[in-house]
PDB file of N, CA and C in Angstrom:
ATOM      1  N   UNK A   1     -39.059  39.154   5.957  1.00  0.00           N
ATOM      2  CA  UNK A   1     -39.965  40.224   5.575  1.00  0.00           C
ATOM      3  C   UNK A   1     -40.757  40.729   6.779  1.00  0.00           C
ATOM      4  N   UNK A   2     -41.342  39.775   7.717  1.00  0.00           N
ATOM      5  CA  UNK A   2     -41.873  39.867   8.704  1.00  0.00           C
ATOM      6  C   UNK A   2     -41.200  41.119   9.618  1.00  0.00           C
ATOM      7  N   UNK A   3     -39.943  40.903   9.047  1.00  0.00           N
ATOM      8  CA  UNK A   3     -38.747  41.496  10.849  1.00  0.00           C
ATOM      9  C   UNK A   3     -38.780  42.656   9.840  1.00  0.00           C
ATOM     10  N   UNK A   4     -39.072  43.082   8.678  1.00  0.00           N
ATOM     11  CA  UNK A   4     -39.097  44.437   8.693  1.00  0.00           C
ATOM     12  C   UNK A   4     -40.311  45.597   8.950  1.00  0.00           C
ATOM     13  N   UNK A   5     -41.480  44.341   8.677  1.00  0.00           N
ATOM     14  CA  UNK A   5     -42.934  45.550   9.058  1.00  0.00           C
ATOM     15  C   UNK A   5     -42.660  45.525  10.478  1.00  0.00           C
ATOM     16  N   UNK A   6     -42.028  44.686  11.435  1.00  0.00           N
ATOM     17  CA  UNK A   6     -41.937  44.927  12.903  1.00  0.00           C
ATOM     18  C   UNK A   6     -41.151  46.215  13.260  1.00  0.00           C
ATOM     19  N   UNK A   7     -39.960  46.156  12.762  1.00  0.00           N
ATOM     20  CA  UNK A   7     -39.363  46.778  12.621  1.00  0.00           C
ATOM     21  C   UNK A   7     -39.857  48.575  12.418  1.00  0.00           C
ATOM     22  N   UNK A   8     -40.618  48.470  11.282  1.00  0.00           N
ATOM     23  CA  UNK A   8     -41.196  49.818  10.964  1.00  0.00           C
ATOM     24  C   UNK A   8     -42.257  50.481  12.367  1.00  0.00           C
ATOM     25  N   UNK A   9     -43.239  49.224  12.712  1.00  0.00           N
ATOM     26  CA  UNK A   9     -44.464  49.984  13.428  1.00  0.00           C
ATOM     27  C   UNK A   9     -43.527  49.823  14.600  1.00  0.00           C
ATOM     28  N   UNK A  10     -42.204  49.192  15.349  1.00  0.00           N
ATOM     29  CA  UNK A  10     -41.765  49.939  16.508  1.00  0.00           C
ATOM     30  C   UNK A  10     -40.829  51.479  16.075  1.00  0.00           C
ATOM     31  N   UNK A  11     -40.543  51.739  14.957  1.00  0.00           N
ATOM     32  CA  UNK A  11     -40.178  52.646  14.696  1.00  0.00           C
ATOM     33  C   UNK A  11     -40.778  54.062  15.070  1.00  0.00           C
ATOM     34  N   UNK A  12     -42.243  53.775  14.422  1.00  0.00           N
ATOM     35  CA  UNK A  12     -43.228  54.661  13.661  1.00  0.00           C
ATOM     36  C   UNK A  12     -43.882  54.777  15.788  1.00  0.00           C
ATOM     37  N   UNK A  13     -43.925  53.517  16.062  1.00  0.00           N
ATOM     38  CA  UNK A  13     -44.320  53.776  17.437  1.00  0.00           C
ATOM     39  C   UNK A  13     -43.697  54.739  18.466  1.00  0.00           C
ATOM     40  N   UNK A  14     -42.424  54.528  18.546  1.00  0.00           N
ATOM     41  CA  UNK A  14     -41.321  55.504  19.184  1.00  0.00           C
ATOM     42  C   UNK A  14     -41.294  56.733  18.523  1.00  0.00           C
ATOM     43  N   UNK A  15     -41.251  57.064  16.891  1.00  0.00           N
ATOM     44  CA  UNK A  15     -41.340  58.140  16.684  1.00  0.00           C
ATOM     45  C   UNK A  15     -42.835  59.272  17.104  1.00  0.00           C
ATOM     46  N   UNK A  16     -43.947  58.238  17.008  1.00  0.00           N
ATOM     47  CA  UNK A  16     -45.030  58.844  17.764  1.00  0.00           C
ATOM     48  C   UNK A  16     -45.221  59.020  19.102  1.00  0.00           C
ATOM     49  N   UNK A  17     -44.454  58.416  20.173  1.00  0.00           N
ATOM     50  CA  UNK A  17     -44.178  58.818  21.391  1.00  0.00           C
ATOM     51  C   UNK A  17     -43.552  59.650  21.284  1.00  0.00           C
ATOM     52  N   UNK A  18     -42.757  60.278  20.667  1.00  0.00           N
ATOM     53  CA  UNK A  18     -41.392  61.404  21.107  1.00  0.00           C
ATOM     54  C   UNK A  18     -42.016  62.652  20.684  1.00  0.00           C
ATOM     55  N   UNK A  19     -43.055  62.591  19.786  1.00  0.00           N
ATOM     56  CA  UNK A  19     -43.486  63.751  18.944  1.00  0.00           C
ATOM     57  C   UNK A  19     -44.769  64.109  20.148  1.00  0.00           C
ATOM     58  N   UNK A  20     -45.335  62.685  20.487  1.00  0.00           N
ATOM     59  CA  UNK A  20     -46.727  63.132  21.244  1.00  0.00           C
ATOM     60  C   UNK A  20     -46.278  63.841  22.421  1.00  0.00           C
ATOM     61  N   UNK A  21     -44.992  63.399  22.893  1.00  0.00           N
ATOM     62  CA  UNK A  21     -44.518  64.011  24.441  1.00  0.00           C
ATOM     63  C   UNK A  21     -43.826  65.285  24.650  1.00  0.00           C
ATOM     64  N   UNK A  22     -43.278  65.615  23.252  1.00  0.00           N
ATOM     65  CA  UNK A  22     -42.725  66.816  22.689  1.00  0.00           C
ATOM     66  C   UNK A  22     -44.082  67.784  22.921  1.00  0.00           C
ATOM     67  N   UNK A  23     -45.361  67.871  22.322  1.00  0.00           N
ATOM     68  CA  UNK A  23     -46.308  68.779  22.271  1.00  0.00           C
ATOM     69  C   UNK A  23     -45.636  69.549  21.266  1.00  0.00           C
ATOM     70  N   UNK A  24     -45.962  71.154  22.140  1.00  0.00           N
ATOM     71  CA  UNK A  24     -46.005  71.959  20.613  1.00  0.00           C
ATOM     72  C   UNK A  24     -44.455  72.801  20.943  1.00  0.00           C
ATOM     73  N   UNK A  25     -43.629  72.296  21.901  1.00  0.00           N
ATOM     74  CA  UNK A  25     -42.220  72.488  22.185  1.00  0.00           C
ATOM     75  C   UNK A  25     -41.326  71.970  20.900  1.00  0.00           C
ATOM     76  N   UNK A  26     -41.622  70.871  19.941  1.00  0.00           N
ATOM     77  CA  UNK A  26     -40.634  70.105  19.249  1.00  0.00           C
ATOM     78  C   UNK A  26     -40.923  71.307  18.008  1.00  0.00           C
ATOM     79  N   UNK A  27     -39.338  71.771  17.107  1.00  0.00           N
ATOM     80  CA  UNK A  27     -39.046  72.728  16.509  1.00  0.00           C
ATOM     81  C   UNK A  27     -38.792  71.440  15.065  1.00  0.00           C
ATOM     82  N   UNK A  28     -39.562  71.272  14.252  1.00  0.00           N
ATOM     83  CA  UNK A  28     -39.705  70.669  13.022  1.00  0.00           C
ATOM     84  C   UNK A  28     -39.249  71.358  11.930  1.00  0.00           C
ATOM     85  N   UNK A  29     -38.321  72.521  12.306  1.00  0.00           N
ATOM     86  CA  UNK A  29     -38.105  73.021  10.492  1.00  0.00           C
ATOM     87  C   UNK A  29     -36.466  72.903  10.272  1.00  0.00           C
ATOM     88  N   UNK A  30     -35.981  72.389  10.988  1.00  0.00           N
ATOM     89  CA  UNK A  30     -34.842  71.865  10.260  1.00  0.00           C
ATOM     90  C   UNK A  30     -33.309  73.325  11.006  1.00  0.00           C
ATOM     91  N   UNK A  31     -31.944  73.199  10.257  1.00  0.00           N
ATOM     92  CA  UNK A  31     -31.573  74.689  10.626  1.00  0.00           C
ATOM     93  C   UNK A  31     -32.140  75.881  10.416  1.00  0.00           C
ATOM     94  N   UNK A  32     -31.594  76.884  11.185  1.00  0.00           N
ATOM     95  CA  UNK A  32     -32.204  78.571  11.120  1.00  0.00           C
ATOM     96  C   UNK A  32     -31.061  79.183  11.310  1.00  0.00           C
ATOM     97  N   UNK A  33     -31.055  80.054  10.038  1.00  0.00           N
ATOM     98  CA  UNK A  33     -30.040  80.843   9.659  1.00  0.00           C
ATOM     99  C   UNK A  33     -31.070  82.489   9.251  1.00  0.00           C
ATOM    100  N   UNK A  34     -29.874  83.057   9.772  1.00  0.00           N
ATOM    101  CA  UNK A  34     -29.723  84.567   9.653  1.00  0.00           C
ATOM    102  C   UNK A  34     -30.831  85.272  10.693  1.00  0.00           C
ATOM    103  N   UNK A  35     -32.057  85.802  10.672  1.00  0.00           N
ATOM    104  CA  UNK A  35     -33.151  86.332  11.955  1.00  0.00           C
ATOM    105  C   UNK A  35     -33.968  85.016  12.727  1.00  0.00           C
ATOM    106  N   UNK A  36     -33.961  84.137  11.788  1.00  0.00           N
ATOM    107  CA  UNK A  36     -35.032  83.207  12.499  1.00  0.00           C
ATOM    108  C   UNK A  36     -34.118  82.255  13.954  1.00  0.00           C
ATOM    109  N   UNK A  37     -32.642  82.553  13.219  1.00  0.00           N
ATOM    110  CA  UNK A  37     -31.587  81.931  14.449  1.00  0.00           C
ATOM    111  C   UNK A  37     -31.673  82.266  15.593  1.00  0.00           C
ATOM    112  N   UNK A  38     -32.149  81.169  16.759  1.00  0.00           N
ATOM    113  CA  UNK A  38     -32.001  81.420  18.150  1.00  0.00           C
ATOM    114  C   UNK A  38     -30.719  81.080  18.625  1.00  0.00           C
ATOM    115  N   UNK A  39     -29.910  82.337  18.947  1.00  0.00           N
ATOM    116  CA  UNK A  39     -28.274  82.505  19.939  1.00  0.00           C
ATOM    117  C   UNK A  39     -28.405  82.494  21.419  1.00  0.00           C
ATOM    118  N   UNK A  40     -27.613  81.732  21.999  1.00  0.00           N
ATOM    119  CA  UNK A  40     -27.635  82.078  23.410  1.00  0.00           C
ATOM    120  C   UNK A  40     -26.840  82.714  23.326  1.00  0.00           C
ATOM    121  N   UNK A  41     -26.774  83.983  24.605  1.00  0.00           N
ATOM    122  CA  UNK A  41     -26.136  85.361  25.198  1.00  0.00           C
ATOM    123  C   UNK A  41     -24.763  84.472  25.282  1.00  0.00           C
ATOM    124  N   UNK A  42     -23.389  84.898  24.919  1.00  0.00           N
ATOM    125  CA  UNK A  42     -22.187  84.694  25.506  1.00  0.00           C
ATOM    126  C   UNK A  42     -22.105  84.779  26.776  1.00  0.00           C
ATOM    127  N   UNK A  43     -21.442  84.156  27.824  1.00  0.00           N
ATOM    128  CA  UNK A  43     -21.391  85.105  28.609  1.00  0.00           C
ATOM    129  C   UNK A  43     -20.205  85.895  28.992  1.00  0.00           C
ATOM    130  N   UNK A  44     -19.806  86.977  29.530  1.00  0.00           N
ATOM    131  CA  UNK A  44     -19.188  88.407  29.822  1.00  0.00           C
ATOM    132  C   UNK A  44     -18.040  87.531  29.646  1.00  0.00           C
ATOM    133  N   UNK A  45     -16.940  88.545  28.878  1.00  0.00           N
ATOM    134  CA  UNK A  45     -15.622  88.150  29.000  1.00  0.00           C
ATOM    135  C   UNK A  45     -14.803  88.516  29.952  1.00  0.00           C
ATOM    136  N   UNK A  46     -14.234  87.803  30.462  1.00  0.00           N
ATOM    137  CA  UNK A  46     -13.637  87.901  32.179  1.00  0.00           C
ATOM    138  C   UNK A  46     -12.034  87.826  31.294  1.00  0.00           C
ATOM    139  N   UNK A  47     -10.939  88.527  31.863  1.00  0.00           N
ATOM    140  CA  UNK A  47      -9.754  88.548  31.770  1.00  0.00           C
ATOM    141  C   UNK A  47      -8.674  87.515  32.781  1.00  0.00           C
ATOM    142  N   UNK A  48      -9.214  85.855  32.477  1.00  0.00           N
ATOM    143  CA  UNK A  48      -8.427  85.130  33.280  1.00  0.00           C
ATOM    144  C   UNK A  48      -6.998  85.154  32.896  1.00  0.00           C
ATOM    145  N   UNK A  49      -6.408  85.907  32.243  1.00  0.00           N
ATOM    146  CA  UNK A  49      -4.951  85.448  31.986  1.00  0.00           C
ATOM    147  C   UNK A  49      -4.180  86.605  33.272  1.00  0.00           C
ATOM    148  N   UNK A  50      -5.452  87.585  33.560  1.00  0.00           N
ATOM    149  CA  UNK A  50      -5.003  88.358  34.654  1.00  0.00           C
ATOM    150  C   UNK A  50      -4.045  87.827  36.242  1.00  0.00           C
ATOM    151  N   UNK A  51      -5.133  87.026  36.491  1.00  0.00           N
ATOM    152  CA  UNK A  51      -4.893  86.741  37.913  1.00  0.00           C
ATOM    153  C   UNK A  51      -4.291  85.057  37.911  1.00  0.00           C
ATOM    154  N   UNK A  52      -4.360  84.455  36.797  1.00  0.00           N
ATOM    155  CA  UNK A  52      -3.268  83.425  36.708  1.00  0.00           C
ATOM    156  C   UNK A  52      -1.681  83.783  36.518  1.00  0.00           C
ATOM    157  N   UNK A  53      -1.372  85.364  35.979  1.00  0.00           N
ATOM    158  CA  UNK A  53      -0.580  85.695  36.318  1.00  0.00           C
ATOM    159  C   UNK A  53       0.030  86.036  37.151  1.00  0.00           C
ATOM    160  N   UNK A  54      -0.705  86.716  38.348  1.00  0.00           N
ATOM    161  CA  UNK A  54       0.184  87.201  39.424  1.00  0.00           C
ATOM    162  C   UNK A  54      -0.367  86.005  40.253  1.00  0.00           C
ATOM    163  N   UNK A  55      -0.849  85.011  40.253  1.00  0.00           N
ATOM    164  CA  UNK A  55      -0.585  84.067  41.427  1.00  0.00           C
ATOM    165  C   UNK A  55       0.810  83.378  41.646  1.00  0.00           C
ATOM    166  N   UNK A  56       1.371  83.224  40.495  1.00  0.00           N
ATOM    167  CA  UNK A  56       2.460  82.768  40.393  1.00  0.00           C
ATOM    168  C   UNK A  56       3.965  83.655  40.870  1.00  0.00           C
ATOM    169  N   UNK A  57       3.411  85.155  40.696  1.00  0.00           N
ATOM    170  CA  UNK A  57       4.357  85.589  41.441  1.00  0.00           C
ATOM    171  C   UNK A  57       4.525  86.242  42.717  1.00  0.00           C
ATOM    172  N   UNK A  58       3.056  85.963  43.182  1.00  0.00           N
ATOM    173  CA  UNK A  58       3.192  85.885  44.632  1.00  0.00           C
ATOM    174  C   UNK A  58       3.453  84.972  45.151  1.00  0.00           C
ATOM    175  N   UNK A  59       3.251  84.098  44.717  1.00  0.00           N
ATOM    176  CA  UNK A  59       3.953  82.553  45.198  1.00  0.00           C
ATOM    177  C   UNK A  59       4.987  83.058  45.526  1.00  0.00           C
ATOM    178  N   UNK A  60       5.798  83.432  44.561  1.00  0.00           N
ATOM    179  CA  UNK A  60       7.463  82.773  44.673  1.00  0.00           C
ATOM    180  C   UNK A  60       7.760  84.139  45.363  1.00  0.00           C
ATOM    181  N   UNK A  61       7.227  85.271  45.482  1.00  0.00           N
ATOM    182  CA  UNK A  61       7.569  86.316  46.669  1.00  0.00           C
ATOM    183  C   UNK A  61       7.144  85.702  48.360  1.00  0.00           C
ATOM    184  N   UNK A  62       6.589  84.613  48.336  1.00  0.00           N
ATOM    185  CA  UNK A  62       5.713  85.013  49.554  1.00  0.00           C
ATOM    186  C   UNK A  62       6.934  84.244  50.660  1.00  0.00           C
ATOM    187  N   UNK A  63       7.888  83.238  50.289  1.00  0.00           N
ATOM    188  CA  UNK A  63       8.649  82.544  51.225  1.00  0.00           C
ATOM    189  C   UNK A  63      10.120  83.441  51.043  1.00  0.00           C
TER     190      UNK A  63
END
């Protein structure tokens, strides 16, 4: 019984370090869907199938 109130106040201890060190940065409401959702920017779509193509056939032109 003992090893579980220990158990709890190192719990409750660590969870109060993480929250105290968080400040007012830690986001407590769970998922966010539809406006409240923060997206990071994609970034730009680059056309790599471009130039993996012709490396290969300059290769085999170049000898």
């Amino acid at each position: 019984m003992w090893k579980i109130v220990v158990g709890f106040i190192a719990f409750a201890a660590l969870a109060m370090f993480v929250i105290i060190k968080a400040g007012d940065k830690a986001d407590m409401g769970g998922e966010k869907h539809g406006a409240d959702a923060v997206h990071a920017p994609e970034p730009a779509a680059s056309t790599p199938a471009a130039p993996a193509a012709s490396a290969p056939a300059s290769a085999a032109s170049a000898p």
